[in-house]
C-alpha atoms as a PDB file:
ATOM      1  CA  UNK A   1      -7.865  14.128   8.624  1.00  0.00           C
ATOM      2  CA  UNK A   2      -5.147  16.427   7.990  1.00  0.00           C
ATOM      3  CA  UNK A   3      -1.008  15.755   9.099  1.00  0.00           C
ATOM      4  CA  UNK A   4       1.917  17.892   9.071  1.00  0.00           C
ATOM      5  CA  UNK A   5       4.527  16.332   7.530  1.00  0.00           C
ATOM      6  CA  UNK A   6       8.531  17.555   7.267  1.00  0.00           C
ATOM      7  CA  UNK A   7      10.730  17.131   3.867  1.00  0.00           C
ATOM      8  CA  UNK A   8      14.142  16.545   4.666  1.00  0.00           C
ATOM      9  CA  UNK A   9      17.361  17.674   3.540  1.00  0.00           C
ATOM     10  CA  UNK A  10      17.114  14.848   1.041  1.00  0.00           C
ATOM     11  CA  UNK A  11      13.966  15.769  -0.166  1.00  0.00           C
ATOM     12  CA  UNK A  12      12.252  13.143   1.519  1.00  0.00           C
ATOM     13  CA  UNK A  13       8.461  12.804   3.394  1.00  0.00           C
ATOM     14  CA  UNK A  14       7.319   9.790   5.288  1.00  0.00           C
ATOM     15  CA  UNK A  15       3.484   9.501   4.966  1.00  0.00           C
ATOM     16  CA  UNK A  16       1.716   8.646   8.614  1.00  0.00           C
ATOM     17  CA  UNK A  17       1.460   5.646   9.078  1.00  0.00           C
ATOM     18  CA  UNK A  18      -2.740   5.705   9.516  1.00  0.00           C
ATOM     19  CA  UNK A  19      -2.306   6.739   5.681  1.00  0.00           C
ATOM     20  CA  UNK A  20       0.012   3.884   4.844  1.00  0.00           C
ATOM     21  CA  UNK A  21      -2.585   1.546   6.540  1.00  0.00           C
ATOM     22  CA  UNK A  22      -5.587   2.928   4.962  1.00  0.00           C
ATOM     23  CA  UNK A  23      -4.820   3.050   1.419  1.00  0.00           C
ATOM     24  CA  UNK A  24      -2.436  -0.170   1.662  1.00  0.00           C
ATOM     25  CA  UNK A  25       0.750   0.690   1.051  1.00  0.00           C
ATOM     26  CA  UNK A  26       3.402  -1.662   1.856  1.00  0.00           C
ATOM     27  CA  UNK A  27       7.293  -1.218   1.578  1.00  0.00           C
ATOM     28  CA  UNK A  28       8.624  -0.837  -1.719  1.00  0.00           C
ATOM     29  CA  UNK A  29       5.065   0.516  -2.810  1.00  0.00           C
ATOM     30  CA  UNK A  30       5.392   2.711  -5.826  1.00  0.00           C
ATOM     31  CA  UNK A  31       3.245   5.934  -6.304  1.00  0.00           C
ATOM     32  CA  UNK A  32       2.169   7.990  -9.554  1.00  0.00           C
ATOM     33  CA  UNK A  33       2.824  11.696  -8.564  1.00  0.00           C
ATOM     34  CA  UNK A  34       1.244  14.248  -9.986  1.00  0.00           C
ATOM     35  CA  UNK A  35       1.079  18.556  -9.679  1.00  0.00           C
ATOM     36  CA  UNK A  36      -1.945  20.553 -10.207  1.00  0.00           C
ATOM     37  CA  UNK A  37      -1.439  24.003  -9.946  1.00  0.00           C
ATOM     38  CA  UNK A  38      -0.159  24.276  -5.518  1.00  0.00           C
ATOM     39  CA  UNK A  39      -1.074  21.143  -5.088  1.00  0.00           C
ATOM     40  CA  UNK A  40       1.314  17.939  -4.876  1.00  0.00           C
ATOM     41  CA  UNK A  41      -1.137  14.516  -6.061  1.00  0.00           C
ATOM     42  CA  UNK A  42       0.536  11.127  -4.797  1.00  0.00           C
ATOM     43  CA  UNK A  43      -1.786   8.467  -5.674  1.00  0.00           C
ATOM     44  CA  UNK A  44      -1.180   3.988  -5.339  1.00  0.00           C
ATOM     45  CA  UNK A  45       0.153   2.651  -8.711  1.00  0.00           C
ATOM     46  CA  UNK A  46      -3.069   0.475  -9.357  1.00  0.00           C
ATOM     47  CA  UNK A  47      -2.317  -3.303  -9.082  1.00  0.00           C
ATOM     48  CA  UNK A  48      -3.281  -6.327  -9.597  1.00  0.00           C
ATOM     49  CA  UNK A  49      -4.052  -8.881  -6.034  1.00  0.00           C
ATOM     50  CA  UNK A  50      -1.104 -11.163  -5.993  1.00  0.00           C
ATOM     51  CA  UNK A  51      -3.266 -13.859  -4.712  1.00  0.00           C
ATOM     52  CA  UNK A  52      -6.327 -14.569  -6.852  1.00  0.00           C
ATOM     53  CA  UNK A  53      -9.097 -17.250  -6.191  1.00  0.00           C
ATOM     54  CA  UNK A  54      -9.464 -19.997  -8.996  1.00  0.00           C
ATOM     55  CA  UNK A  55     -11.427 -22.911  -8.866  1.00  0.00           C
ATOM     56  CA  UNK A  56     -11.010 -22.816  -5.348  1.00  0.00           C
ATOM     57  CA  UNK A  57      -7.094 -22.568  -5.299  1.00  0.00           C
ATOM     58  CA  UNK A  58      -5.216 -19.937  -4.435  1.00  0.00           C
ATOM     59  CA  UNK A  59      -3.105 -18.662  -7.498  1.00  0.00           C
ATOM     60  CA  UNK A  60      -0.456 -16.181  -6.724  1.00  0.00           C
ATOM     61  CA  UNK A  61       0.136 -13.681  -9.631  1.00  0.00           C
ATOM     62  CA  UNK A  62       2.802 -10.669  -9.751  1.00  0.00           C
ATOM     63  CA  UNK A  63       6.218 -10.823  -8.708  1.00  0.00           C
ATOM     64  CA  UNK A  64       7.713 -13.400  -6.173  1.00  0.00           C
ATOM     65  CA  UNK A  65       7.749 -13.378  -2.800  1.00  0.00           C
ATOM     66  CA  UNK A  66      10.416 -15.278  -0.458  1.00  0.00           C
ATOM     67  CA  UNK A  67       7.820 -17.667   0.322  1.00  0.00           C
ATOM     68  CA  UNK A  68       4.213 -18.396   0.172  1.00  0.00           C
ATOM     69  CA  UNK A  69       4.321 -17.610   3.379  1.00  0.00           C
ATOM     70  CA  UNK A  70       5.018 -14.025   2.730  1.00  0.00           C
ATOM     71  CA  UNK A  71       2.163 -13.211   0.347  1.00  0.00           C
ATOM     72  CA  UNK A  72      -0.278 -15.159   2.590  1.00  0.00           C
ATOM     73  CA  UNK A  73       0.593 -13.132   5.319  1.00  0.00           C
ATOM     74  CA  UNK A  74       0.194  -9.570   3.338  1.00  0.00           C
ATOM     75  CA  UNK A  75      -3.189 -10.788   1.572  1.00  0.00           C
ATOM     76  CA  UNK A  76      -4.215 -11.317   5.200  1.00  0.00           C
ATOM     77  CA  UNK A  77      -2.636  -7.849   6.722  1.00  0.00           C
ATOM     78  CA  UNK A  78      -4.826  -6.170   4.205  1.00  0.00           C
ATOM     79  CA  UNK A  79      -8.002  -8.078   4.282  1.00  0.00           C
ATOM     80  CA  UNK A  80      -7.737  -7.435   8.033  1.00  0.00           C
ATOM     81  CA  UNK A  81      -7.464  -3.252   7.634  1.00  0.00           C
ATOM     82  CA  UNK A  82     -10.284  -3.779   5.334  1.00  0.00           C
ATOM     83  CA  UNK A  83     -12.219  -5.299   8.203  1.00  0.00           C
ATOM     84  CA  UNK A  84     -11.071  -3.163  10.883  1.00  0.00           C
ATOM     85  CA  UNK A  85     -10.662   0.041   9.382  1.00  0.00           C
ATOM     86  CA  UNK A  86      -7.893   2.768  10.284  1.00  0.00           C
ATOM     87  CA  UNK A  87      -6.252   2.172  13.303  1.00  0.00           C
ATOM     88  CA  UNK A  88      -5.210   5.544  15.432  1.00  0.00           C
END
């Protein structure tokens, strides 16, 4: 797939949201960028699940969140795009 996508006067792109989705980024998501020659690299800062499986638990790892609440609900968001796919 291929998008157009504007830089503003602050120097500023937002990335579709299909590509957010995809490649899980969520607000506040930080990405490594890199140049090669004309090209412009942005790829996820690898990461570590914030909500790990021990011993039948779940153990939540990473910074905090508000509330358990909060990083149940985005472990679920993403295993659900896993399941479904891109959306659009």
């Amino acid at each position: 797939m291929k998008w157009d996508v504007r830089v503003d006067a602050a120097g500023r792109i937002v990335l579709p949201q299909p590509v957010r989705r995809r490649i899980h980024l969520d607000r506040g998501a930080i990405l490594d960028l890199e140049i090669e020659e004309d090209a412009i690299i942005l790829r996820p800062r690898v990461h570590e699940p914030t909500l790990i499986e021990e011993k039948g638990l779940l153990v939540h790892e990473g910074k905090p969140y508000a509330t358990l609440e909060d990083a149940v609900d985005i472990v679920r968001a993403r295993r659900d795009a896993d399941t479904a796919g891109p959306v659009g």
